[in-house]
PDB file of N, CA and C in Angstrom:
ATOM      1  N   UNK A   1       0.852  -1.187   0.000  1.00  0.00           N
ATOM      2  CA  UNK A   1       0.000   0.000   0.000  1.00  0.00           C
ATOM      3  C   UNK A   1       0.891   1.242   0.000  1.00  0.00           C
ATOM      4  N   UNK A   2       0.664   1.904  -0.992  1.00  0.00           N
ATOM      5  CA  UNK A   2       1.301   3.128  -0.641  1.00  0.00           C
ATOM      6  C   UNK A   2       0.264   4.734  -0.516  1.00  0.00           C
ATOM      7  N   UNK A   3       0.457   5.160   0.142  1.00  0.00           N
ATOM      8  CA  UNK A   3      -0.004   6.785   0.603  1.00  0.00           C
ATOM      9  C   UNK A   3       0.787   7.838   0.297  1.00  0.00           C
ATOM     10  N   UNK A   4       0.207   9.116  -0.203  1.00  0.00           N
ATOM     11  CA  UNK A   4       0.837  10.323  -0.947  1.00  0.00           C
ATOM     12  C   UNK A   4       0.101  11.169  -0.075  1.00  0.00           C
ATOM     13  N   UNK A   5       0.654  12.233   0.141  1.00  0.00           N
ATOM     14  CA  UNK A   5       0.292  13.762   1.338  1.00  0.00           C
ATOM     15  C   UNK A   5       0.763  14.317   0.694  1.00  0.00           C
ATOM     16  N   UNK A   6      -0.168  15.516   0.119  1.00  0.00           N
ATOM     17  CA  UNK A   6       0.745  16.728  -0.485  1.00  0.00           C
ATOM     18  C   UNK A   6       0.441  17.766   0.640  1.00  0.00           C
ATOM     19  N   UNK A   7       1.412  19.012   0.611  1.00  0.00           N
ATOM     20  CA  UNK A   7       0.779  20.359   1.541  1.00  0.00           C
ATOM     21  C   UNK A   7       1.826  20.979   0.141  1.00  0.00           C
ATOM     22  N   UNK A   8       1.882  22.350   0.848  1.00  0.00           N
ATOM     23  CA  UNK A   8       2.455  23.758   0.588  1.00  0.00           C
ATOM     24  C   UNK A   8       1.460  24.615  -0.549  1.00  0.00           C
ATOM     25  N   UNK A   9       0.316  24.349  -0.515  1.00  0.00           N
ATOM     26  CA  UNK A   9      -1.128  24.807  -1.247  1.00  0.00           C
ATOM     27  C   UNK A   9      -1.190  26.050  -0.508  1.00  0.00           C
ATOM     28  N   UNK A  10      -2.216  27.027  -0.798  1.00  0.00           N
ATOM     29  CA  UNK A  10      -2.569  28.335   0.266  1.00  0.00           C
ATOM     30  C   UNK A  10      -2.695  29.176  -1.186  1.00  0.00           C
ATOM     31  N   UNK A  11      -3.215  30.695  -0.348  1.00  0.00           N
ATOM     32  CA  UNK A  11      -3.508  31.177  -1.774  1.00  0.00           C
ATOM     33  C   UNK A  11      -1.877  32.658  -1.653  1.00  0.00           C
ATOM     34  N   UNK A  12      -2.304  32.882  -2.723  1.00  0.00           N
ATOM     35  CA  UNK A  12      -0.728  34.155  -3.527  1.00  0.00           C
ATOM     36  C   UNK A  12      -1.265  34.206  -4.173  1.00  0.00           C
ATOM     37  N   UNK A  13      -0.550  35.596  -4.468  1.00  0.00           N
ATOM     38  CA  UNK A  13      -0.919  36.948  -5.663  1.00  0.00           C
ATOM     39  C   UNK A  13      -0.291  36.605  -6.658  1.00  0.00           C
ATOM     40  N   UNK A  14      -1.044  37.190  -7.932  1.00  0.00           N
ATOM     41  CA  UNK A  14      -0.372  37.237  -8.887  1.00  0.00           C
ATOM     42  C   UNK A  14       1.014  37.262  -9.277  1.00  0.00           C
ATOM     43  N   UNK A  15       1.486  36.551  -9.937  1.00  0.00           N
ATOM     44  CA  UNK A  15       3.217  36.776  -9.381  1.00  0.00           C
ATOM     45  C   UNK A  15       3.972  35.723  -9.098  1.00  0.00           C
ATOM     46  N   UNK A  16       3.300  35.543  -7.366  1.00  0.00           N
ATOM     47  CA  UNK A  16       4.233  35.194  -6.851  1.00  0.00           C
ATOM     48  C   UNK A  16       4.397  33.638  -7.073  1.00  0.00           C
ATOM     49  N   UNK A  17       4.895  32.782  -5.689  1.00  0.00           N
ATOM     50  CA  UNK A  17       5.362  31.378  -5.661  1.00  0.00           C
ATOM     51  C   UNK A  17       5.036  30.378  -4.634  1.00  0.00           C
ATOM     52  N   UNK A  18       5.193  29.362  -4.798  1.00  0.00           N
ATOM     53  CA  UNK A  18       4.284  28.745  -3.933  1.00  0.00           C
ATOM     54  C   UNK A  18       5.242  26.883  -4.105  1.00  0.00           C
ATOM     55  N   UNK A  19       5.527  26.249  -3.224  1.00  0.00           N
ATOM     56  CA  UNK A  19       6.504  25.007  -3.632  1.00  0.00           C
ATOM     57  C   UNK A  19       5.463  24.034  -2.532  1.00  0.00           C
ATOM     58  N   UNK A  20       4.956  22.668  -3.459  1.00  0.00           N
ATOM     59  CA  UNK A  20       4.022  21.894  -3.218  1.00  0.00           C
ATOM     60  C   UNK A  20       5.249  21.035  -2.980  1.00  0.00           C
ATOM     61  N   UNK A  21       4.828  20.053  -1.833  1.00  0.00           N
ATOM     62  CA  UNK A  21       5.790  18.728  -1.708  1.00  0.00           C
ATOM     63  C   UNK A  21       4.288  17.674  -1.704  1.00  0.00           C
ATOM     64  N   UNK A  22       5.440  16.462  -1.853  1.00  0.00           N
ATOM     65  CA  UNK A  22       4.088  14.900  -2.253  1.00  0.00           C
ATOM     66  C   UNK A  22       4.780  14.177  -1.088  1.00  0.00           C
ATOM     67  N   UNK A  23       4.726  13.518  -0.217  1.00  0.00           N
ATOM     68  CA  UNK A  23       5.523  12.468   0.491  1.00  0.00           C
ATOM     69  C   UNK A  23       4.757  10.915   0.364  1.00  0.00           C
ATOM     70  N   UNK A  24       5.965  10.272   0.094  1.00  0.00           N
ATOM     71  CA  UNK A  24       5.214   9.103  -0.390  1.00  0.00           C
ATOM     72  C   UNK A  24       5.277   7.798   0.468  1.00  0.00           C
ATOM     73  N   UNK A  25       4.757   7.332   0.903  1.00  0.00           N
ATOM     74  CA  UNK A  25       4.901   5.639   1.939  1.00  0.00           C
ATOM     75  C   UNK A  25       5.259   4.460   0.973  1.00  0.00           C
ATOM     76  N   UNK A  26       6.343   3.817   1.558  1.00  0.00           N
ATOM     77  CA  UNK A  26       5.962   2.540   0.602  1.00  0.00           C
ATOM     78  C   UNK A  26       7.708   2.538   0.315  1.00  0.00           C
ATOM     79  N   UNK A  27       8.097   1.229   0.020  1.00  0.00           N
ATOM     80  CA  UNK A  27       9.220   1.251  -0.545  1.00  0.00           C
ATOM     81  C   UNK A  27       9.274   1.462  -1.911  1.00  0.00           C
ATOM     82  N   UNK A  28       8.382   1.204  -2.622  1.00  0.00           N
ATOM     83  CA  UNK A  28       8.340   1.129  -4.037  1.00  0.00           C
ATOM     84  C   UNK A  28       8.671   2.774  -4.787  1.00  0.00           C
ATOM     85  N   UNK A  29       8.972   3.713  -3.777  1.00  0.00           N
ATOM     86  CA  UNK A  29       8.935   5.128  -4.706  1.00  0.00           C
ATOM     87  C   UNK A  29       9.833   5.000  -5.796  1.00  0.00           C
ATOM     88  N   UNK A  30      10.878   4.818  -5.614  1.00  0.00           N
ATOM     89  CA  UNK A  30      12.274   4.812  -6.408  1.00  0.00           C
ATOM     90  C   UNK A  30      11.905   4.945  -7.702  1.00  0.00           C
ATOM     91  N   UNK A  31      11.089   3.792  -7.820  1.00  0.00           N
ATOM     92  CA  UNK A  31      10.965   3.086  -9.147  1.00  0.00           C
ATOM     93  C   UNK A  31       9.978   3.555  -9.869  1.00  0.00           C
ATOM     94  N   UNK A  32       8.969   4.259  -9.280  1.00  0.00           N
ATOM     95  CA  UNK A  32       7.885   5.018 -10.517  1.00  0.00           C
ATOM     96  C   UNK A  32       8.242   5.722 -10.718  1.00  0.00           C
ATOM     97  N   UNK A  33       7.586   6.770 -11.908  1.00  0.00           N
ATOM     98  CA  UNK A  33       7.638   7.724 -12.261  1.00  0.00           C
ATOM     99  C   UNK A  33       6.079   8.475 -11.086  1.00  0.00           C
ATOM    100  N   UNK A  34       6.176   9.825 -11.583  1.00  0.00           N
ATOM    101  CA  UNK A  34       5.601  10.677 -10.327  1.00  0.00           C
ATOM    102  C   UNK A  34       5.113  11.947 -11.378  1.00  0.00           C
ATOM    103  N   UNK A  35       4.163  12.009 -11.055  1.00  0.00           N
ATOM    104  CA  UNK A  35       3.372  13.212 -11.541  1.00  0.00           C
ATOM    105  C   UNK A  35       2.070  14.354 -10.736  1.00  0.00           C
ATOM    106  N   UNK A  36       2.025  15.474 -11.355  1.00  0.00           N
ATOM    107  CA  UNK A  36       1.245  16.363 -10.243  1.00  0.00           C
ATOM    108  C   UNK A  36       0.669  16.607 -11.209  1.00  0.00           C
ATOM    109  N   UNK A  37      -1.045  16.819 -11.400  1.00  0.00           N
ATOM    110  CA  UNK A  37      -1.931  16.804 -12.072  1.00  0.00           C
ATOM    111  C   UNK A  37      -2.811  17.982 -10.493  1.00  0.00           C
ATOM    112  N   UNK A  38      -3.946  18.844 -11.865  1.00  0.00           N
ATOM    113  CA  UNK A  38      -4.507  19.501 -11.328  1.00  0.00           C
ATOM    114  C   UNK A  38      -6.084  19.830 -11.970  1.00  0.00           C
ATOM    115  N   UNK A  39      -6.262  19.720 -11.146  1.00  0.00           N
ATOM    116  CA  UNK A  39      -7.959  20.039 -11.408  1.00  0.00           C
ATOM    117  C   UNK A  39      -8.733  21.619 -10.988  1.00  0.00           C
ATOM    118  N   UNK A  40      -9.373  22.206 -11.865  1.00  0.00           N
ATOM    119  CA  UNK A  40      -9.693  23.668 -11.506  1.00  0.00           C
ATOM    120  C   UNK A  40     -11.533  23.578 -11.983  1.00  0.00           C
ATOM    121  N   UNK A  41     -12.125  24.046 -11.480  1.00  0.00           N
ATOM    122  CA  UNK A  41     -13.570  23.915 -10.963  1.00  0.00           C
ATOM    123  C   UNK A  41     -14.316  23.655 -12.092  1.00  0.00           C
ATOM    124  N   UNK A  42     -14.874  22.515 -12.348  1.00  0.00           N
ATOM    125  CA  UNK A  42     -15.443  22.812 -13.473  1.00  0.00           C
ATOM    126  C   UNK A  42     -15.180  22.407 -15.462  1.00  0.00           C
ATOM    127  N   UNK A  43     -13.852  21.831 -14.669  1.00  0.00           N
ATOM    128  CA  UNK A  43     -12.805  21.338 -16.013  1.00  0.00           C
ATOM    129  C   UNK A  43     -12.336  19.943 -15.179  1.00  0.00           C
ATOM    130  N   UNK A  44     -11.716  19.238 -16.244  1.00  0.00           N
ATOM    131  CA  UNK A  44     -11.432  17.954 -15.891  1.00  0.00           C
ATOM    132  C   UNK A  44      -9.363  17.839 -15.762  1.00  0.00           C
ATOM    133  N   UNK A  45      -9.049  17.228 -15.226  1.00  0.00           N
ATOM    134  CA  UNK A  45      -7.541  17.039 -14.292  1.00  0.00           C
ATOM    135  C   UNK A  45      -7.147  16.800 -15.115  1.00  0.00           C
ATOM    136  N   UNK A  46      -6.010  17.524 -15.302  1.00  0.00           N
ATOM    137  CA  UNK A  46      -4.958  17.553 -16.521  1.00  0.00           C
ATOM    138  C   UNK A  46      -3.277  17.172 -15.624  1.00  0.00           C
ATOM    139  N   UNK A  47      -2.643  16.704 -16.490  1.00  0.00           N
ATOM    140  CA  UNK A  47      -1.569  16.398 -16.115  1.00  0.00           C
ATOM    141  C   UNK A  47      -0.336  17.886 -16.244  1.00  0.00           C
ATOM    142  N   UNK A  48       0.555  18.279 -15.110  1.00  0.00           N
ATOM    143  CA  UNK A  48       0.929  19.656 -14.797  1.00  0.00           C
ATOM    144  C   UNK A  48       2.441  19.380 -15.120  1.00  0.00           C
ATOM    145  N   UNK A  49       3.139  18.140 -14.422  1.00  0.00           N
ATOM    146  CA  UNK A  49       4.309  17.771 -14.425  1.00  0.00           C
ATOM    147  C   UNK A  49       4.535  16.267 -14.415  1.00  0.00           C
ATOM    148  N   UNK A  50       5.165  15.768 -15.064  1.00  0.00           N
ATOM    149  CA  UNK A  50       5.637  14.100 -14.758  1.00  0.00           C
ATOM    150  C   UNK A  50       7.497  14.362 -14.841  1.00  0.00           C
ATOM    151  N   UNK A  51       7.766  13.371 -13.792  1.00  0.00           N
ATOM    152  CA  UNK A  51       9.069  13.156 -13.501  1.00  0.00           C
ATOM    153  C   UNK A  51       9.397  11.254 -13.703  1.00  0.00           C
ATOM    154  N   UNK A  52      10.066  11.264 -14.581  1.00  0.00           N
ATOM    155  CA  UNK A  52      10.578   9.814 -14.500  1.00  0.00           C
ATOM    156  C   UNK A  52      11.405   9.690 -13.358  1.00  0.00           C
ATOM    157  N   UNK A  53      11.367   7.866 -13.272  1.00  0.00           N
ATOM    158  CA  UNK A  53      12.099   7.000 -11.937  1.00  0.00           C
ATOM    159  C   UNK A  53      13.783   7.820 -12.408  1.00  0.00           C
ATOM    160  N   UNK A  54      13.970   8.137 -13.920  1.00  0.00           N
ATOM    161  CA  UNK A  54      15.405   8.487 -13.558  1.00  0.00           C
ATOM    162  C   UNK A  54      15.527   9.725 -13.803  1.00  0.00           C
ATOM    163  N   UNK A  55      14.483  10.545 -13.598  1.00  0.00           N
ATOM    164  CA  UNK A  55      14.293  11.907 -13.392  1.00  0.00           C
ATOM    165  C   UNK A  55      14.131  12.833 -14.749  1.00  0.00           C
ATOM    166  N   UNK A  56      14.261  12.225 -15.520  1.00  0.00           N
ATOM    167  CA  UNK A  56      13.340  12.944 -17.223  1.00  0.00           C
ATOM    168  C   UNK A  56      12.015  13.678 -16.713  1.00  0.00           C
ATOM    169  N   UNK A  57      11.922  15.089 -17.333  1.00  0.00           N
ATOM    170  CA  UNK A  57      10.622  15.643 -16.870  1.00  0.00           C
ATOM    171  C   UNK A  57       9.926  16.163 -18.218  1.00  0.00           C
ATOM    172  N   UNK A  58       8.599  16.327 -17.737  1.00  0.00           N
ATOM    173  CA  UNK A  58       7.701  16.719 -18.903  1.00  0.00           C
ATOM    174  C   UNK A  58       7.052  17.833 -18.357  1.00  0.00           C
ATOM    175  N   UNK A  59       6.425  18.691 -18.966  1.00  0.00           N
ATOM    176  CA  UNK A  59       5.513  19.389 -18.679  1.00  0.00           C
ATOM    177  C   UNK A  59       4.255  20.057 -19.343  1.00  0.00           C
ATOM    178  N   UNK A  60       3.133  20.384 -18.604  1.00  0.00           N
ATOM    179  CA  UNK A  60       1.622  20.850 -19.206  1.00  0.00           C
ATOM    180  C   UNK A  60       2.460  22.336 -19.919  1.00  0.00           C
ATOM    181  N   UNK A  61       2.088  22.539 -21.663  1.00  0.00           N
ATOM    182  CA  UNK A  61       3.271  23.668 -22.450  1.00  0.00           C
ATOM    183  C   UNK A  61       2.584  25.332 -21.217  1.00  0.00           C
ATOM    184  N   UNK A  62       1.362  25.407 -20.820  1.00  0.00           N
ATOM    185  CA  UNK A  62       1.311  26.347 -20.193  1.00  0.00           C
ATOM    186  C   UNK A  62       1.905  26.730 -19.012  1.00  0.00           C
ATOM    187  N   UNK A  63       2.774  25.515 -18.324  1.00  0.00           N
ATOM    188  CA  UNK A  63       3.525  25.858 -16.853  1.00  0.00           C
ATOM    189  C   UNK A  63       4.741  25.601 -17.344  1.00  0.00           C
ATOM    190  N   UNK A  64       5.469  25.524 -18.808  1.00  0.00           N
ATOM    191  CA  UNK A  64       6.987  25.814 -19.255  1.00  0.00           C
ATOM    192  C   UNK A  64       7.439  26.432 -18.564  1.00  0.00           C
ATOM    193  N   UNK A  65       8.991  26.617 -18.139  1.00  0.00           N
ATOM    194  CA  UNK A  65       9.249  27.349 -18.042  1.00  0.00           C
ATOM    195  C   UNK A  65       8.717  28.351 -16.208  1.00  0.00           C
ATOM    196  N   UNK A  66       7.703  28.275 -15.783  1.00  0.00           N
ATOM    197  CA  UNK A  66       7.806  28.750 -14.162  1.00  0.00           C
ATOM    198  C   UNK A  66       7.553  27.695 -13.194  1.00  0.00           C
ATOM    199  N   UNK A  67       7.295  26.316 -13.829  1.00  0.00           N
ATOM    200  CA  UNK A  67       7.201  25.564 -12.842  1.00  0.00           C
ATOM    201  C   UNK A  67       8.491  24.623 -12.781  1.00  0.00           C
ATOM    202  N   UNK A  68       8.875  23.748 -11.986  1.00  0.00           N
ATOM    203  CA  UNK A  68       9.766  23.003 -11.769  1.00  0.00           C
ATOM    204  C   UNK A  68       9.383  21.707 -10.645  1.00  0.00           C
ATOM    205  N   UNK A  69       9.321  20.409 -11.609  1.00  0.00           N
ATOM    206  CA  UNK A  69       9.206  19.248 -11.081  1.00  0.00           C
ATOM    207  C   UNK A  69      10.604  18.393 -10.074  1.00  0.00           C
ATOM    208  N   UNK A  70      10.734  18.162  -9.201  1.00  0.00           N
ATOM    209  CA  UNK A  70      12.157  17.243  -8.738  1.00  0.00           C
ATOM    210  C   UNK A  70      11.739  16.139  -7.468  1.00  0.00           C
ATOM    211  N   UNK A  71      12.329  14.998  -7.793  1.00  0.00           N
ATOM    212  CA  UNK A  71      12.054  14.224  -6.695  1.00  0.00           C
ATOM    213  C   UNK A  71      13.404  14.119  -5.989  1.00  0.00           C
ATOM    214  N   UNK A  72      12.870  13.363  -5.129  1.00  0.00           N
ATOM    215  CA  UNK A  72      14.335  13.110  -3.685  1.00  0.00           C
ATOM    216  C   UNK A  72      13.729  11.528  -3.519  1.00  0.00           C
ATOM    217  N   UNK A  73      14.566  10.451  -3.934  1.00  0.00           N
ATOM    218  CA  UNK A  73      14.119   9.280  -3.507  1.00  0.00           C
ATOM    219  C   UNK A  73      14.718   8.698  -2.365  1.00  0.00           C
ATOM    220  N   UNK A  74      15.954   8.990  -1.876  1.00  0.00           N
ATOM    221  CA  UNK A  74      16.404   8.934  -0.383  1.00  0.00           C
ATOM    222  C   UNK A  74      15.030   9.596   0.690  1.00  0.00           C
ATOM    223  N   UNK A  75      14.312  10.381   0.291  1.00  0.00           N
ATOM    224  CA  UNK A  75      13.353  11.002   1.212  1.00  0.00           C
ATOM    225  C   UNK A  75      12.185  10.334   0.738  1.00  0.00           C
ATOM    226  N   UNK A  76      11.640  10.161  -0.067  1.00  0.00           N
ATOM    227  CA  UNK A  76      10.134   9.565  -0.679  1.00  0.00           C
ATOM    228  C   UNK A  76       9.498  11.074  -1.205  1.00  0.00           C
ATOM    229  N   UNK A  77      10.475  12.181  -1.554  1.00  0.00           N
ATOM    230  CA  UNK A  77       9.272  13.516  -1.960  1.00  0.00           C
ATOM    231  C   UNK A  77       9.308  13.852  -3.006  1.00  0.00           C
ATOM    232  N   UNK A  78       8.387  13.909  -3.782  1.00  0.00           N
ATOM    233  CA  UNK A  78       8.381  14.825  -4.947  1.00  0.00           C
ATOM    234  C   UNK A  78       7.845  16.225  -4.497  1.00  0.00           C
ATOM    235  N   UNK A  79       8.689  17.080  -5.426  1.00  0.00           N
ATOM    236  CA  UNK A  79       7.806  19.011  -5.276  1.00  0.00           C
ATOM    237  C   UNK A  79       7.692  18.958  -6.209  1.00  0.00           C
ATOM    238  N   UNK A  80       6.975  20.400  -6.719  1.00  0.00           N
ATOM    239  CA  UNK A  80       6.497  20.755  -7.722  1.00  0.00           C
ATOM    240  C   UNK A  80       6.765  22.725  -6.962  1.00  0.00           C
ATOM    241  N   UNK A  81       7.743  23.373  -7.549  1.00  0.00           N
ATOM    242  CA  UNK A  81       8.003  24.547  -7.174  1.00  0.00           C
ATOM    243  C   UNK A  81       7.334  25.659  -8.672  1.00  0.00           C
ATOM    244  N   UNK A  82       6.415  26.235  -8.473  1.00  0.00           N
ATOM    245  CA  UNK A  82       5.636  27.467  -8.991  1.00  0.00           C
ATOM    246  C   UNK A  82       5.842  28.514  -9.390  1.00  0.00           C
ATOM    247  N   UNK A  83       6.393  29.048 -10.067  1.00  0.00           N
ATOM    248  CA  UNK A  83       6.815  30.883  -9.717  1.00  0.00           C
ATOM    249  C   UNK A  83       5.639  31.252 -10.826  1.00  0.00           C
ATOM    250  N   UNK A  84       5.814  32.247 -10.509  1.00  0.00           N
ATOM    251  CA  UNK A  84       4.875  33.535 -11.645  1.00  0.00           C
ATOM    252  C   UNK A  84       3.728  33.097 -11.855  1.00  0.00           C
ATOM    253  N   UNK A  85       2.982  32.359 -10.775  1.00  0.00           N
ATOM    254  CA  UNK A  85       1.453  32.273 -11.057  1.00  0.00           C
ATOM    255  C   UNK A  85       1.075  32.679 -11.751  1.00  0.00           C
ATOM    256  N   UNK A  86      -0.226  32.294 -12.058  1.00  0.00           N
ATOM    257  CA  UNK A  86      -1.116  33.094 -12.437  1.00  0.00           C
ATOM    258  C   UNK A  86      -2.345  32.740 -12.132  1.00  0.00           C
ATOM    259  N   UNK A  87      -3.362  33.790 -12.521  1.00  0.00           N
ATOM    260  CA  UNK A  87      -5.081  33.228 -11.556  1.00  0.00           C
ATOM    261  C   UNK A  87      -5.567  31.948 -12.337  1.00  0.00           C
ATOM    262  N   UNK A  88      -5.122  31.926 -13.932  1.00  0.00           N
ATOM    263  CA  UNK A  88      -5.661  30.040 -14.285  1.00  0.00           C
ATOM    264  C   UNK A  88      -4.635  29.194 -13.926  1.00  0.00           C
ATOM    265  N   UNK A  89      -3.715  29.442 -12.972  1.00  0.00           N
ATOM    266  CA  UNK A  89      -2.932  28.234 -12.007  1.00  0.00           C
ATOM    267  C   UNK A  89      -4.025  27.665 -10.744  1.00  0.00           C
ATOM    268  N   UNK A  90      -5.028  28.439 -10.839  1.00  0.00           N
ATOM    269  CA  UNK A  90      -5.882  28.100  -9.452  1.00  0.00           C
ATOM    270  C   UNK A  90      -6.359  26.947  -9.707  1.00  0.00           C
ATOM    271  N   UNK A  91      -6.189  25.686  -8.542  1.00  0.00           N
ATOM    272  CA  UNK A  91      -6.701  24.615  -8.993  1.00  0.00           C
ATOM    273  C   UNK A  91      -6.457  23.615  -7.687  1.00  0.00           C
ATOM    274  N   UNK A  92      -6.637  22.696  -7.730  1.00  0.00           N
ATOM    275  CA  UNK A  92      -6.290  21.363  -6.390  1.00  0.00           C
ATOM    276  C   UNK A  92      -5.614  20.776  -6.603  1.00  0.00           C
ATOM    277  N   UNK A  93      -4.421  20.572  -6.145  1.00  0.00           N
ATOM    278  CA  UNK A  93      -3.181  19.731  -6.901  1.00  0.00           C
ATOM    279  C   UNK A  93      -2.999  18.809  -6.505  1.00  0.00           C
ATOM    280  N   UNK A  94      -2.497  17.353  -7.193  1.00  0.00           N
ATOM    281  CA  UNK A  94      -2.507  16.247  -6.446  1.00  0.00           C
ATOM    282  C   UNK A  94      -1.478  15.237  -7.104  1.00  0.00           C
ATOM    283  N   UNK A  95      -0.852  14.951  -6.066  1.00  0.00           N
ATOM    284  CA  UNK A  95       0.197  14.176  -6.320  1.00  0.00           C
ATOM    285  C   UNK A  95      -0.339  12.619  -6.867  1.00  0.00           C
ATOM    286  N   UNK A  96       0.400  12.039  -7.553  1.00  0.00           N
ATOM    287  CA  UNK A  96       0.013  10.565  -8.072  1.00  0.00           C
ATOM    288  C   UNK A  96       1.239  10.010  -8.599  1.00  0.00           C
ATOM    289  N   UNK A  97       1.362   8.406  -8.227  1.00  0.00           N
ATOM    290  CA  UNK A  97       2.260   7.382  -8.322  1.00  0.00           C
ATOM    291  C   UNK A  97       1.331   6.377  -9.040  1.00  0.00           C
ATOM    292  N   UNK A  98       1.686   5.675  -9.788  1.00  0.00           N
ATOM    293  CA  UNK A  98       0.662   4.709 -10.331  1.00  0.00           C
ATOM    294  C   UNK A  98      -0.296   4.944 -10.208  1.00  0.00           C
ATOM    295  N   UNK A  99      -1.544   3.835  -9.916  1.00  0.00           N
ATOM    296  CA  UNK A  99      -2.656   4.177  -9.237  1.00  0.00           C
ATOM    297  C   UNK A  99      -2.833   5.157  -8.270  1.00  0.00           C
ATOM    298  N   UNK A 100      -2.049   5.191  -7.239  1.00  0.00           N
ATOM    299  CA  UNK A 100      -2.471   6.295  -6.230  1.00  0.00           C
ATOM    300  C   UNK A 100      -2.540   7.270  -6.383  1.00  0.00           C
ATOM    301  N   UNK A 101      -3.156   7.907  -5.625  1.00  0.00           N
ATOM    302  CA  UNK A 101      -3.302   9.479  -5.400  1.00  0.00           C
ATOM    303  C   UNK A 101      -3.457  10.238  -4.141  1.00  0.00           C
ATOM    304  N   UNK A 102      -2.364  11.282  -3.692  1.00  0.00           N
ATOM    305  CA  UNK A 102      -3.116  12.255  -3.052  1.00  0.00           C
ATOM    306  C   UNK A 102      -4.491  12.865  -2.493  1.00  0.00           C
ATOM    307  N   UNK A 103      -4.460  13.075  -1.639  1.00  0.00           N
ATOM    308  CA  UNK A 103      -5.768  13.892  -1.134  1.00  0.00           C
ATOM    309  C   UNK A 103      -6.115  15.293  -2.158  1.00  0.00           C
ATOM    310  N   UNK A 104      -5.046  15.829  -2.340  1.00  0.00           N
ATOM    311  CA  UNK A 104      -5.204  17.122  -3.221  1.00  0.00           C
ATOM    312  C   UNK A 104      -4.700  18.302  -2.125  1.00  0.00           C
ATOM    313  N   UNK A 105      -4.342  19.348  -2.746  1.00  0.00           N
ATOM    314  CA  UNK A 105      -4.122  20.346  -1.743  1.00  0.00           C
ATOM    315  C   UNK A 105      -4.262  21.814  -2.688  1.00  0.00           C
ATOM    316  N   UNK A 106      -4.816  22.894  -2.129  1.00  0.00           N
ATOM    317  CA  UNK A 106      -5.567  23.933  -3.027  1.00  0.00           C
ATOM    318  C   UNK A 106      -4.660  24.964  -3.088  1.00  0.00           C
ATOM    319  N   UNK A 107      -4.679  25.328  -4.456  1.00  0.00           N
ATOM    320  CA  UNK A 107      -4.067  26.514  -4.575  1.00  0.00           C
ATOM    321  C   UNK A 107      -4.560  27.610  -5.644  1.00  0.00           C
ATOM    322  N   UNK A 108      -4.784  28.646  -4.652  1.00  0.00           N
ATOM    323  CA  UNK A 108      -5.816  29.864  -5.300  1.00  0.00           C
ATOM    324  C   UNK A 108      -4.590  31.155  -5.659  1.00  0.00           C
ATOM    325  N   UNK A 109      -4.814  31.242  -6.838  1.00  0.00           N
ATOM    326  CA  UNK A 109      -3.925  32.523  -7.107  1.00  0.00           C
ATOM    327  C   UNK A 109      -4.787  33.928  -7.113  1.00  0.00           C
ATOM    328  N   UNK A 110      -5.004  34.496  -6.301  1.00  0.00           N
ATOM    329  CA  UNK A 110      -6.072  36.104  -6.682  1.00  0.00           C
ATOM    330  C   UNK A 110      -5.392  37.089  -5.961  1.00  0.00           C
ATOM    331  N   UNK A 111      -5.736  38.632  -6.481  1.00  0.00           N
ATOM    332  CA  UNK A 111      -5.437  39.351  -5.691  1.00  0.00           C
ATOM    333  C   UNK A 111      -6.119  39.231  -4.057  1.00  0.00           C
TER     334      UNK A 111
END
């Protein structure tokens, strides 16, 4: 069984930054790949960042460039670090390993 906890959600202004961590249970982290997908009210969960087991990253073409995916497999964490929001960054973010998933954790960009 493995379990994912994300935090570092909350809301920020336009602009600014905001660094989500995933912590993961389970011995098996090493070896997946890891992705943060987000859902915003009303639209369906799109994939934001994927990080391969040997750390190759991808990204959604609208978070090029200000977001940044990295895992730590000595720790079990993936982040997902944010800069230059913006208000259609607002959404529930949620960490996922294979099947699993996160609870989600919210992040509102407004003045």
């Amino acid at each position: 069984q493995v379990q994912l906890v994300e935090s570092g959600g909350g809301l920020v202004q336009p602009g600014g930054s905001l660094r989500l961590s995933c912590a993961a249970s389970g011995s098996i982290f090493g070896i997946w790949a890891m992705g943060w997908y987000r859902q915003a009210p009303g639209k369906q969960r799109e994939l934001v960042a994927h990080i391969s087991n040997g750390g190759s990253t991808n990204y959604l073409d609208s978070v090029k460039g200000r977001f940044t995916i990295s895992r730590d497999n000595a720790k079990n964490t993936v982040n997902l670090q944010m800069n230059s929001l913006k208000p259609e960054d607002t959404a529930v973010y949620y960490c996922n390993l294979a099947e699993y998933w996160g609870q989600g954790t919210l992040v509102t960009v407004s003045e």
